[in-house]
Protein backbone atom coordinates (compact mmCIF):
# COMPACT_ATOMS: atom_id res chain seq x y z
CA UNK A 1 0.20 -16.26 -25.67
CA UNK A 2 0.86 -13.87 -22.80
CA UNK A 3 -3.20 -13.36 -22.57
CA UNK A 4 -3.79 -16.49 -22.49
CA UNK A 5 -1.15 -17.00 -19.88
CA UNK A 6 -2.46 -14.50 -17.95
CA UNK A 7 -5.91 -15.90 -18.03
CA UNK A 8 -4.96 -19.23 -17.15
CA UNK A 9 -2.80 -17.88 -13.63
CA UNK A 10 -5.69 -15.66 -12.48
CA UNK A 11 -8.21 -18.97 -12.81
CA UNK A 12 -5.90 -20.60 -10.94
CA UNK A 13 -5.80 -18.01 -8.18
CA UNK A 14 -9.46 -17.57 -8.11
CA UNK A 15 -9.96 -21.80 -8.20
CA UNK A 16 -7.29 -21.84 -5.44
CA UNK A 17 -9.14 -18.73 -3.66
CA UNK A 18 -12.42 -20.60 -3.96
CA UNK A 19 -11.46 -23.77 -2.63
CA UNK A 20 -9.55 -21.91 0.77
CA UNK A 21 -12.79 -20.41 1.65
CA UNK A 22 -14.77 -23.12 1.30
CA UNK A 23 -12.29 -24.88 3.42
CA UNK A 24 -12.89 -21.45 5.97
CA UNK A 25 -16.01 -21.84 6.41
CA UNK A 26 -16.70 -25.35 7.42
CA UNK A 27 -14.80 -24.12 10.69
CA UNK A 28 -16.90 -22.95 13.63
CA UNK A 29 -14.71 -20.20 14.64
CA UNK A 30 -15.32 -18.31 11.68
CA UNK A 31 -19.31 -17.99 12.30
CA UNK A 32 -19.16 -14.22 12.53
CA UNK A 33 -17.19 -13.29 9.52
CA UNK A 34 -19.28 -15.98 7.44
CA UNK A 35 -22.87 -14.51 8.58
CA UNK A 36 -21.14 -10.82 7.22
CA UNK A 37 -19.48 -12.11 4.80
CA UNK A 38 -23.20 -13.29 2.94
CA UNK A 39 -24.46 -10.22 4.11
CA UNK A 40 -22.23 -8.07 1.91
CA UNK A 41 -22.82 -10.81 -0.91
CA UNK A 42 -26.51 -10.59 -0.84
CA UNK A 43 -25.73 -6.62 -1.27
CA UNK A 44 -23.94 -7.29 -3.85
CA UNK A 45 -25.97 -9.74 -5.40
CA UNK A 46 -29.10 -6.94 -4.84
CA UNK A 47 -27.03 -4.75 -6.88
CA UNK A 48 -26.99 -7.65 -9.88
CA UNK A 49 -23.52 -9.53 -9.34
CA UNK A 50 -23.91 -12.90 -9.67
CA UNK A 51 -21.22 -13.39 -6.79
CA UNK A 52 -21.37 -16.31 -4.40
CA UNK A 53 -17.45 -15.99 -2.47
CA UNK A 54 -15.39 -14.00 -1.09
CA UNK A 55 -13.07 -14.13 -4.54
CA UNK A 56 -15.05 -13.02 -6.30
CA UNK A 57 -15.28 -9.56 -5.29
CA UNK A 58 -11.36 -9.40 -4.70
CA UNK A 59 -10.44 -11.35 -7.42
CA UNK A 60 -12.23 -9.39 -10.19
CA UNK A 61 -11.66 -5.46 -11.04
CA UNK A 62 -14.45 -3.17 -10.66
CA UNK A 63 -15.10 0.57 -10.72
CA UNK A 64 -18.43 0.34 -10.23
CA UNK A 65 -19.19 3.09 -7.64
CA UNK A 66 -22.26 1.32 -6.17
CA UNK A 67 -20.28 -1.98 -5.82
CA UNK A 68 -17.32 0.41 -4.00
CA UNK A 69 -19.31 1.77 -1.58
CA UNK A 70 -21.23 -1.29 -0.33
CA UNK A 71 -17.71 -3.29 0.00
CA UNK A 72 -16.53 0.30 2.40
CA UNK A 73 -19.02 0.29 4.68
CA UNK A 74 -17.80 -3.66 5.71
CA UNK A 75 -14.17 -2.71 6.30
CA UNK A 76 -12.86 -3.33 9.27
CA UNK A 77 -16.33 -5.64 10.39
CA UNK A 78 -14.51 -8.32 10.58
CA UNK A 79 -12.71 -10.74 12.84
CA UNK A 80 -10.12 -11.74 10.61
CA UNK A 81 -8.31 -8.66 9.79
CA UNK A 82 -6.94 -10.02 6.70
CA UNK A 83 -10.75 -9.90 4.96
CA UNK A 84 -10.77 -6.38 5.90
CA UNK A 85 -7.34 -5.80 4.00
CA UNK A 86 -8.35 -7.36 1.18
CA UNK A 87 -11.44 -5.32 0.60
CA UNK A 88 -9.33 -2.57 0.96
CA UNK A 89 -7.89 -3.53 -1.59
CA UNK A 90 -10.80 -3.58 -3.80
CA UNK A 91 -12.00 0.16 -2.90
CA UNK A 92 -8.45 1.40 -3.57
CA UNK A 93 -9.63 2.94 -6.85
CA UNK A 94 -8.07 6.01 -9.03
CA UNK A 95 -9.93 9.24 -7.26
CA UNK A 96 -11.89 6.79 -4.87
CA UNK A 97 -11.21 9.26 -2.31
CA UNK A 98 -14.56 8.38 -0.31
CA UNK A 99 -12.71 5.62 1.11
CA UNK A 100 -9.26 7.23 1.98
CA UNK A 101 -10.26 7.96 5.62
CA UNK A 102 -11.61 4.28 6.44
CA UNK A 103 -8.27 3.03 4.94
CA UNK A 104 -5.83 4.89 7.24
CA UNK A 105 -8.43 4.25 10.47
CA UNK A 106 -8.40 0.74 9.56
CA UNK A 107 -4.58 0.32 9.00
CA UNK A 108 -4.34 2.64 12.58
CA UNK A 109 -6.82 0.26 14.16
CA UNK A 110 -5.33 -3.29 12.97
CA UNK A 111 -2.72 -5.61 15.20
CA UNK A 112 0.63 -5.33 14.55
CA UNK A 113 0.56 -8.52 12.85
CA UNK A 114 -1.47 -7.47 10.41
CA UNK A 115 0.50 -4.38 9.15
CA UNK A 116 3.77 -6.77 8.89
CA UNK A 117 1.64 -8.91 7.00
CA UNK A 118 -1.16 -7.41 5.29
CA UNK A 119 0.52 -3.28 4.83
CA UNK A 120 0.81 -4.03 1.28
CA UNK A 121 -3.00 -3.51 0.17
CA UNK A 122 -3.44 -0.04 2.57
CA UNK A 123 -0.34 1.08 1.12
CA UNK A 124 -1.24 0.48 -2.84
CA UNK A 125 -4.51 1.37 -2.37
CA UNK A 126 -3.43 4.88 -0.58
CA UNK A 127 -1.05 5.12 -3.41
CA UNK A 128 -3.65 4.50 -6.14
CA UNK A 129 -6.39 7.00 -4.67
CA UNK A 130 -3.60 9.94 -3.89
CA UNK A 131 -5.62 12.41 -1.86
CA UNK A 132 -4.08 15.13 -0.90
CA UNK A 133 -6.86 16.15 1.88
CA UNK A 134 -4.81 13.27 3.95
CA UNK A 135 -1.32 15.07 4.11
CA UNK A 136 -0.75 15.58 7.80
CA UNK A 137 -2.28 12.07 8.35
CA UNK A 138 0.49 10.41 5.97
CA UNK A 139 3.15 12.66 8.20
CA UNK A 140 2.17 11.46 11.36
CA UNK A 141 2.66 7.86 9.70
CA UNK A 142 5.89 8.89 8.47
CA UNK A 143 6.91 10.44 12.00
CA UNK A 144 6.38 7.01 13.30
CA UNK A 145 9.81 4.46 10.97
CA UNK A 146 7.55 1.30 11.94
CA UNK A 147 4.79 2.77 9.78
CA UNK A 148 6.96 4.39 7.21
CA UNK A 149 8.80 1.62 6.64
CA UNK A 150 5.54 -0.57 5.23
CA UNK A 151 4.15 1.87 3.34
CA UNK A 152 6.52 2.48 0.73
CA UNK A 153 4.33 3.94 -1.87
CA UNK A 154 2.59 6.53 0.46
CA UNK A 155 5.82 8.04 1.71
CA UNK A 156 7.11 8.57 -1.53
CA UNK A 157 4.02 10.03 -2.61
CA UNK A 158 4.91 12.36 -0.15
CA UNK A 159 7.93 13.34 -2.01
CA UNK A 160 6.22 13.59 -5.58
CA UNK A 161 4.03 16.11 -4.14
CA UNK A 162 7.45 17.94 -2.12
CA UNK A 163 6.15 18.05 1.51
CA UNK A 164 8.37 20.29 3.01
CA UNK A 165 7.52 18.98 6.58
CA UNK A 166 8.14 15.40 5.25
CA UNK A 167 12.31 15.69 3.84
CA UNK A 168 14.00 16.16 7.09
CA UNK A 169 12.45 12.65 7.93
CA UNK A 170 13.60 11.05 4.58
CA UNK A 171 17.18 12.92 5.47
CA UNK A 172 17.01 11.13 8.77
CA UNK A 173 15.83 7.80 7.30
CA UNK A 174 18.77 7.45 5.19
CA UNK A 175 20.65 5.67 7.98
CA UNK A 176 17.82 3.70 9.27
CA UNK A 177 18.83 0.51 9.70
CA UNK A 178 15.62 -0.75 10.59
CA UNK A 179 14.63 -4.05 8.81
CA UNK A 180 11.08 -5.29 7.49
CA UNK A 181 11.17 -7.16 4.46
CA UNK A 182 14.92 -6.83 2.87
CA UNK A 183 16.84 -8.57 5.44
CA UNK A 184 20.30 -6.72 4.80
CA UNK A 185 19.30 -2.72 4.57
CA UNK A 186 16.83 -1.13 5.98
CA UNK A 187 13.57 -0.53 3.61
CA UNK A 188 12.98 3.09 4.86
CA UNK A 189 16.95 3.76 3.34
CA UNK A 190 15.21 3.14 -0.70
CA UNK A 191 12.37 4.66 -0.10
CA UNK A 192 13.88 7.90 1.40
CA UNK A 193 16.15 7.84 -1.32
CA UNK A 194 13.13 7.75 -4.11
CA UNK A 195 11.43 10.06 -2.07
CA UNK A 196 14.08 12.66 -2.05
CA UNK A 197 14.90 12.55 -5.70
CA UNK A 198 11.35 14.40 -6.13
CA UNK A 199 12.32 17.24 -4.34
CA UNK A 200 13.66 20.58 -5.59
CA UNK A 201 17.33 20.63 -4.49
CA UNK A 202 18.44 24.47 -5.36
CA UNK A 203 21.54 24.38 -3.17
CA UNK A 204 22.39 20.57 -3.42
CA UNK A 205 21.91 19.76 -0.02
CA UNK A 206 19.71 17.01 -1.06
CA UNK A 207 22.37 15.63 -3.63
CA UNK A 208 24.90 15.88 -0.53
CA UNK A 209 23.17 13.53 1.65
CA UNK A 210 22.46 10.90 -0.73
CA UNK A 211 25.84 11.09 -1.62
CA UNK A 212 27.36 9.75 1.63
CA UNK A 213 24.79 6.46 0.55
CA UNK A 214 27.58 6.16 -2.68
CA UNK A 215 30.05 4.16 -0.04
CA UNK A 216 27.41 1.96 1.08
CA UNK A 217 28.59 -1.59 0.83
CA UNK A 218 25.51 -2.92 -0.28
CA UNK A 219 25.31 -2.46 -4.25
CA UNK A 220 21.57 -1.75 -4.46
CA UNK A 221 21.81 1.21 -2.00
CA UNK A 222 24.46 2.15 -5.01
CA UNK A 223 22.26 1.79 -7.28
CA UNK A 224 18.85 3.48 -5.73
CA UNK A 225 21.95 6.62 -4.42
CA UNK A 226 22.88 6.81 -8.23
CA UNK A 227 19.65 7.33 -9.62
CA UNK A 228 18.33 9.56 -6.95
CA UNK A 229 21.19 11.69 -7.73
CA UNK A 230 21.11 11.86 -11.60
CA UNK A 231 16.83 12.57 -10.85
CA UNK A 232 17.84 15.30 -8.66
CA UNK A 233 20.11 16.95 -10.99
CA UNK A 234 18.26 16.74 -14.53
CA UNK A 235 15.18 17.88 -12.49
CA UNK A 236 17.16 21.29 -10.53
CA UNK A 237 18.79 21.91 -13.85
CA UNK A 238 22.29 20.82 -12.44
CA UNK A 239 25.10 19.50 -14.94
C-alpha cells in the first residue's frame, strides 16, 4: 500500500511538474532557457532517453555517468537560477565528485535569493557526494554564518570528518541568533550542536559548551544539547 502510495504522489509531482513548464514556456521571457533547455534534451535524447521536459530528468533517479555529465556541463547556463539548482540536484550522486567544484561555484555565483530559496539542493547534493578534496572551500563557507546557516548538511559533515579548523566556529555558533528558516532559534545553534557531537572531546570542553545550551528556553535546543552531550560522551568513553 505504501508503494503504491508512493507511486501515485511522485505521478502527481511529475503531472504537476509537466503541466508548470508547459505553462513556462508559452512565455516570451523565457526564450533563452527554453532554446538550452532542448539543447540538453536532445543530448539526452542522443544518449537514448526518451525525455521530452524538464521533469523528467529531475524527477527520475539516475546514475548513469553519461547522463551526469551532460546535465554538469549546463549548470549554471541558465537565466532562471532555480533550473540550475535543480540539476544540481540531479548530479549530486554518491562519489559524483566530478561535479563538486561546479556545485560550490554555482552556489558562490547565484543571487542571494536563490540561496534563501533554492540552498537546499547544493547543500544535499554536497552532502551526498562528500569530497574531502573541498575542505578549505566548505570552511570559508562556514567562516561566512549566512552560508553556514543554509547548508546544514555540509557543515556537519565537517564535524563527522573532525576539522579541527572548523569547531571554534561551531563553539561560536552556539549563540547565533541568526534566523533562516526556524523563526524562534537560530538554525546555525542545531547544527553546531550536531556538528560538535562528532568531535573527540578528551578534556570535556566540548561537553562544557553545549552544556550552557541545557537552560535554553526553547525545548528543542534541550533536546538537540541532550543528545549532543550523551554522543559526546559514549563516543570519548566518558560515564
Amino acid at each position: 500500500m505504501i508503494e503504491k502510495n508512493e507511486k501515485f504522489v511522485a505521478g502527481v509531482l511529475y503531472q504537476s511538474a509537466v503541466t508548470e513548464e508547459k505553462q513556462w514556456r508559452k512565455e516570451q521571457n523565457n526564450e533563452h532557457d527554453i532554446v538550452l533547455l532542448e539543447k540538453l534534451l536532445n543530448e539526452l535524447r542522443n544518449l537514448g532517453y526518451d525525455y521530452k521536459y524538464l521533469a523528467d530528468i529531475t524527477n527520475r533517479e539516475n546514475n548513469d555517468s553519461e547522463l551526469l555529465n551532460v546535465v554538469l556541463k549546463y549548470i549554471g547556463e541558465f537565466d532562471d537560477e532555480g533550473i540550475s539548482a535543480e540539476l544540481i540536484g540531479v548530479v549530486g550522486k554518491k562519489k559524483n565528485t566530478a561535479a563538486t567544484e561546479v556545485i560550490i561555484k554555482n552556489y558562490l555565483n547565484s543571487s542571494d535569493e536563490n540561496k534563501r530559496m533554492q540552498a537546499v539542493f547544493y547543500d544535499n547534493a554536497l552532502e551526498q557526494i562528500k569530497d574531502k578534496r573541498y575542505i578549505y572551500e566548505y570552511l570559508e563557507l562556514l567562516k561566512n554564518p549566512e552560508d553556514a546557516i543554509k547548508l546544514h548538511f555540509t557543515m556537519v559533515m565537517l564535524g563527522k570528518w573532525k576539522v579541527e579548523e572548523a569547531k571554534p566556529y561551531f563553539l561560536k555558533y552556539l549563540n547565533s541568533t541568526l534566523l533562516y528558516l526556524n523563526e524562534t532559534t537560530s538554525d546555525l545553534v542545531f547544527t553546531s550542536l550536531k556538528a560538535l557531537s562528532y568531535y573527540d572531546d578528551p578534556d570535556g570542553l566540548i561537553i562544557k559548551s553545549i552544556e550552557s545550551k541545557l537552560s535554553s528556553r526553547d525545548k528543542n535546543v534541550v533536546t538537540a544539547a541532550k543528545k549532543a552531550i550523551k554522543r559526546l560522551r559514549k563516543n570519548n568513553g566518558i560515564t
